[in-house]
N, C-alpha and C. Protein backbone atom coordinates (compact mmCIF):
# COMPACT_ATOMS: atom_id res chain seq x y z
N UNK A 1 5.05 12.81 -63.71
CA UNK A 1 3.95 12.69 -64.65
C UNK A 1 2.65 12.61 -63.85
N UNK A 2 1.80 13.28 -64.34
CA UNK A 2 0.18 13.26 -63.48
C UNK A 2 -0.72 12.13 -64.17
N UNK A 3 -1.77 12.29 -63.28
CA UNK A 3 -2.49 11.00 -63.46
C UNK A 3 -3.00 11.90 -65.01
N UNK A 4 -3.52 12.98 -64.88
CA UNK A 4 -4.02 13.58 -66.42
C UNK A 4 -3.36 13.37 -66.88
N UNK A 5 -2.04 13.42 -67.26
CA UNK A 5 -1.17 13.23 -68.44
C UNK A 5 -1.23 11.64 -68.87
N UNK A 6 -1.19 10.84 -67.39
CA UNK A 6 -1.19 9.09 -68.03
C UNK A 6 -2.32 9.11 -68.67
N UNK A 7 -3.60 9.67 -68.04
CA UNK A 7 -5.21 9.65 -68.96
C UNK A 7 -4.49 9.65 -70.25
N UNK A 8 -3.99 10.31 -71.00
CA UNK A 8 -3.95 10.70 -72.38
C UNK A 8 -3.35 9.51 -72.63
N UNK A 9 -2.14 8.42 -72.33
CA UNK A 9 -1.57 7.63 -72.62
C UNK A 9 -2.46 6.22 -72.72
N UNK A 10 -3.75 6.18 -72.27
CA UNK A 10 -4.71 4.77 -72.33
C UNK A 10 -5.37 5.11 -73.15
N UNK A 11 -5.37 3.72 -73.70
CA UNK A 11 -6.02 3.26 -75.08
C UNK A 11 -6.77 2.15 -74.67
N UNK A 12 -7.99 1.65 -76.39
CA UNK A 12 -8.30 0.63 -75.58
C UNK A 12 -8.37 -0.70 -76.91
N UNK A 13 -7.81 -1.73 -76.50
CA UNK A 13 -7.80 -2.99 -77.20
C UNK A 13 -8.93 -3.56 -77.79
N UNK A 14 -8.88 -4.09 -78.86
CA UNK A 14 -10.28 -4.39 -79.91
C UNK A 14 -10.85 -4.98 -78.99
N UNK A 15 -10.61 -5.71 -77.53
CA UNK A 15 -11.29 -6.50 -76.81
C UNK A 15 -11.93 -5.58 -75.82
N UNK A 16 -11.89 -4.25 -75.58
CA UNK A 16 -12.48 -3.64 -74.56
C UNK A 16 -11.90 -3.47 -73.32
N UNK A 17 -10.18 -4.22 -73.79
CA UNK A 17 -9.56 -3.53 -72.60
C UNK A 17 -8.45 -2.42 -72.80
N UNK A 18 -8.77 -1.86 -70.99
CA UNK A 18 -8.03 -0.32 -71.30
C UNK A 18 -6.79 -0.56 -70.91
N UNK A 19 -5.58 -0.19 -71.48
CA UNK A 19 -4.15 -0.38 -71.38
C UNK A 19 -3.38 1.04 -70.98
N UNK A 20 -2.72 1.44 -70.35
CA UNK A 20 -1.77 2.03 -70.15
C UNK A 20 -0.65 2.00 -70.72
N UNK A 21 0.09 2.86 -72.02
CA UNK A 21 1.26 2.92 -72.37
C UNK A 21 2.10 3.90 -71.86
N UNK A 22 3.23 2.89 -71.53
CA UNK A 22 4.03 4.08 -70.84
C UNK A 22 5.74 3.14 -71.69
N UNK A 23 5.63 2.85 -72.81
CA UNK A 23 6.27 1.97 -73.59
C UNK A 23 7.37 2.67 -73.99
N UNK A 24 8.77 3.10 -73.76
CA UNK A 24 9.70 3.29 -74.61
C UNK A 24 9.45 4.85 -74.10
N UNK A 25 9.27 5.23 -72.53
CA UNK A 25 9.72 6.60 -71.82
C UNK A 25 10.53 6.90 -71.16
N UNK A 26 11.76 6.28 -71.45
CA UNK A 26 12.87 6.27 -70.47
C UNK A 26 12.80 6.55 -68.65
N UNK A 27 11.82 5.84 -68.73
CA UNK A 27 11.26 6.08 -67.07
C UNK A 27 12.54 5.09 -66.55
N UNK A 28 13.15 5.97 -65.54
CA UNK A 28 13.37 4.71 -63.90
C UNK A 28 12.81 4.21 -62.92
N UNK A 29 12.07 5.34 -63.05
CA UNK A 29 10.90 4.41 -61.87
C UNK A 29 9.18 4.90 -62.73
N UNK A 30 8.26 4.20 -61.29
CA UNK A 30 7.18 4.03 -61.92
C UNK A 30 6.33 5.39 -61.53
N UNK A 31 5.70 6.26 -62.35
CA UNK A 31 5.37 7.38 -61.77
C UNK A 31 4.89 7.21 -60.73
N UNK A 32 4.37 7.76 -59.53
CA UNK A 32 3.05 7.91 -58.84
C UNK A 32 1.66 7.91 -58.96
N UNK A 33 1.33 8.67 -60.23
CA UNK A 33 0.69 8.97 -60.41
C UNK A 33 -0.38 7.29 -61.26
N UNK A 34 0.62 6.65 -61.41
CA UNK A 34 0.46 5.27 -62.12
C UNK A 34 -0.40 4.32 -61.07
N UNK A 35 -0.78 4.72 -59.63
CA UNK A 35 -1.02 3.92 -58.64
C UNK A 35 -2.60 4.37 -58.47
N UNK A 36 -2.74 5.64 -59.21
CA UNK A 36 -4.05 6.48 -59.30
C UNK A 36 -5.04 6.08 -59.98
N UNK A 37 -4.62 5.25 -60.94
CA UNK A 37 -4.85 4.80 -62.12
C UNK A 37 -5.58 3.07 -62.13
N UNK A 38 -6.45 2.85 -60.48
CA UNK A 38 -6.78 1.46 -60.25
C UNK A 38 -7.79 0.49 -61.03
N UNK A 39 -8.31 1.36 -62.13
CA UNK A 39 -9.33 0.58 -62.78
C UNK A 39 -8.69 -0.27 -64.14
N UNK A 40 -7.52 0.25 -64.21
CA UNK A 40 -7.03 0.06 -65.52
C UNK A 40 -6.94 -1.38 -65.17
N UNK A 41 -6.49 -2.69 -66.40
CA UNK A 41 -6.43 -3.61 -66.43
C UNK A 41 -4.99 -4.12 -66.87
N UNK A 42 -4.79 -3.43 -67.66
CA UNK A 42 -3.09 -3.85 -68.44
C UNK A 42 -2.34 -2.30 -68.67
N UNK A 43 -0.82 -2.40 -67.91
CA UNK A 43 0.11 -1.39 -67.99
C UNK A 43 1.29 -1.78 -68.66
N UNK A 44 1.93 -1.42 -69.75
CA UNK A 44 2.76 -1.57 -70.51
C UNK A 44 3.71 -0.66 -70.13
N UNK A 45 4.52 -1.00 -69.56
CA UNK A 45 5.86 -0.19 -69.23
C UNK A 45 7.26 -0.73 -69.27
N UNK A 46 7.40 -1.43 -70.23
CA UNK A 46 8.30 -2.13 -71.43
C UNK A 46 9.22 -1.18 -71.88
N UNK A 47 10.65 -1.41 -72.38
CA UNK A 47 11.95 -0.80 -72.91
C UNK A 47 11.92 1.41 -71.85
N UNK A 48 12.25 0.66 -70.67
CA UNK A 48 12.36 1.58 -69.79
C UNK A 48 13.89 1.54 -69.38
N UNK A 49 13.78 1.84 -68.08
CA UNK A 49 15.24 1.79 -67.41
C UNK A 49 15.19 1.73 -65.74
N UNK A 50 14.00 0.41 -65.61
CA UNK A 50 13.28 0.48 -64.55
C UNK A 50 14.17 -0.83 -63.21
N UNK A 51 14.43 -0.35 -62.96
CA UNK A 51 15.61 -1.04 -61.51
C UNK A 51 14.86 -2.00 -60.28
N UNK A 52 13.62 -1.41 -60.41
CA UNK A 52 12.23 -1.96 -59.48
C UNK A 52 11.36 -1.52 -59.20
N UNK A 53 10.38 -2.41 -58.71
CA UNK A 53 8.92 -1.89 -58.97
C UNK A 53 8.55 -1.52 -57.43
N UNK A 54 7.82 -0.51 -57.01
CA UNK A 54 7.27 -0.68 -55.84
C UNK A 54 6.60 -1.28 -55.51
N UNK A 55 6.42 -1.76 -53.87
CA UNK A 55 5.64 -2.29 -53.38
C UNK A 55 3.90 -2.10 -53.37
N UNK A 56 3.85 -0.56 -53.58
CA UNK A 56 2.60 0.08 -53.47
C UNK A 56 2.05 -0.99 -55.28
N UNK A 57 2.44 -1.92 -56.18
CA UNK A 57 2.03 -1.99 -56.83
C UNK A 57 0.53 -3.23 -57.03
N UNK A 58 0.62 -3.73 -55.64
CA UNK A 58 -0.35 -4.32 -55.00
C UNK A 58 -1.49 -3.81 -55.08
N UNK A 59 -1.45 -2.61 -54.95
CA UNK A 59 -2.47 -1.70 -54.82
C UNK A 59 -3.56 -1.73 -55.96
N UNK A 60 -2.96 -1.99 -57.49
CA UNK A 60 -3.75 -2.20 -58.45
C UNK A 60 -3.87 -3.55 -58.99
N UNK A 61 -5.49 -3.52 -58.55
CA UNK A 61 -6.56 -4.50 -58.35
C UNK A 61 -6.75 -5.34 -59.36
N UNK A 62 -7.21 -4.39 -59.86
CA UNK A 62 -7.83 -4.64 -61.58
C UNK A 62 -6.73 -5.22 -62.48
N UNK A 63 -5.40 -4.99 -62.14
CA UNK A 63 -4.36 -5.40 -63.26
C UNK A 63 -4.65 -6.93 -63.23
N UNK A 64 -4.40 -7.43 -64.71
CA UNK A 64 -4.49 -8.71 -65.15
C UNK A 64 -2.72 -8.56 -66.06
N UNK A 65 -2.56 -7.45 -66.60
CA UNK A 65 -1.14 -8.15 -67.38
C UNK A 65 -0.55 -6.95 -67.09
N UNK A 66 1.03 -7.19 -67.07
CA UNK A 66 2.09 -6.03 -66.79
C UNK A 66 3.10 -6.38 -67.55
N UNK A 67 3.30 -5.65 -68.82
CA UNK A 67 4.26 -6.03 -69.38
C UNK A 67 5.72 -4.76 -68.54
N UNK A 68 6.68 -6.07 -68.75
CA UNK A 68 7.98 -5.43 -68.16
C UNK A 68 9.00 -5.36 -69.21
N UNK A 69 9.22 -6.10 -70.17
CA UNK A 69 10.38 -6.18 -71.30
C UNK A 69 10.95 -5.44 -71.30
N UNK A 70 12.41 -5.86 -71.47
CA UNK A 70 13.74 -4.85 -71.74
C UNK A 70 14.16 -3.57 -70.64
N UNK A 71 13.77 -4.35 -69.44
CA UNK A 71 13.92 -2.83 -68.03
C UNK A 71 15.18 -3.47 -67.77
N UNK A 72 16.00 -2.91 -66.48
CA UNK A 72 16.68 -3.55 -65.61
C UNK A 72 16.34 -4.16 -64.50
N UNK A 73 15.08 -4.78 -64.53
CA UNK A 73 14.93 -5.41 -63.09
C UNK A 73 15.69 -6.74 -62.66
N UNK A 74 16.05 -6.72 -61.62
CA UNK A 74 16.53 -7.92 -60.63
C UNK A 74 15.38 -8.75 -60.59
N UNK A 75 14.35 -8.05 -59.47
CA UNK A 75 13.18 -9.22 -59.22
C UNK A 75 12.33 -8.67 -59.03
N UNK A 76 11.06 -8.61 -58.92
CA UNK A 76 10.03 -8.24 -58.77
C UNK A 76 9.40 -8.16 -56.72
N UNK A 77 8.28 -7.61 -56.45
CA UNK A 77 8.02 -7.53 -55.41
C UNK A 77 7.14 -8.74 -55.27
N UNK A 78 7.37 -9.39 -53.98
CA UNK A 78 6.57 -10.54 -53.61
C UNK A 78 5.30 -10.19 -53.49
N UNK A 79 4.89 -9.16 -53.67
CA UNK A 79 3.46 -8.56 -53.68
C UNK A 79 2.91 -9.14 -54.78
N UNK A 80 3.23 -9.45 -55.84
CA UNK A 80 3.04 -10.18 -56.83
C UNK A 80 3.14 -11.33 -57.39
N UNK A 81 4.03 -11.85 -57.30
CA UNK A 81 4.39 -13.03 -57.47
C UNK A 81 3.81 -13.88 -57.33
């Protein structure tokens, strides 16, 4: 998936923030193109089939919330935590 294609997937919350849905895409992992994407604030990537997150997810700055619900993850990267 390209970063243009995620463009089309952000929306933005009555509060003025921009979200990333990537909600219910049978993704296993997290695109690449998702790391391109550093201004965003909240990524929703909820009822996936996601095993783990990369490390590179440090990388985005700006995130304040990450929803994960209903993936397969074990644990998350200490990059976060």
């Amino acid at each position: 998936m390209s970063a243009e294609e995620l463009r089309k997937k952000i929306y933005t919350h009555k509060f003025g923030v921009r979200c990333l849905d990537l909600c219910e895409k049978e993704l296993s992992k997290v695109p690449e193109a998702v790391f391109d994407l550093t201004e965003l604030e909240e990524r929703d990537l909820s009822v996936n089939y996601l095993k783990e997150l990369p490390t590179i997810i440090n990388k985005l700055k700006n995130l304040k919330t990450l929803t994960l619900v209903r993936n397969q993850l074990r644990e998350l990267p200490h990059s976060i935590c």
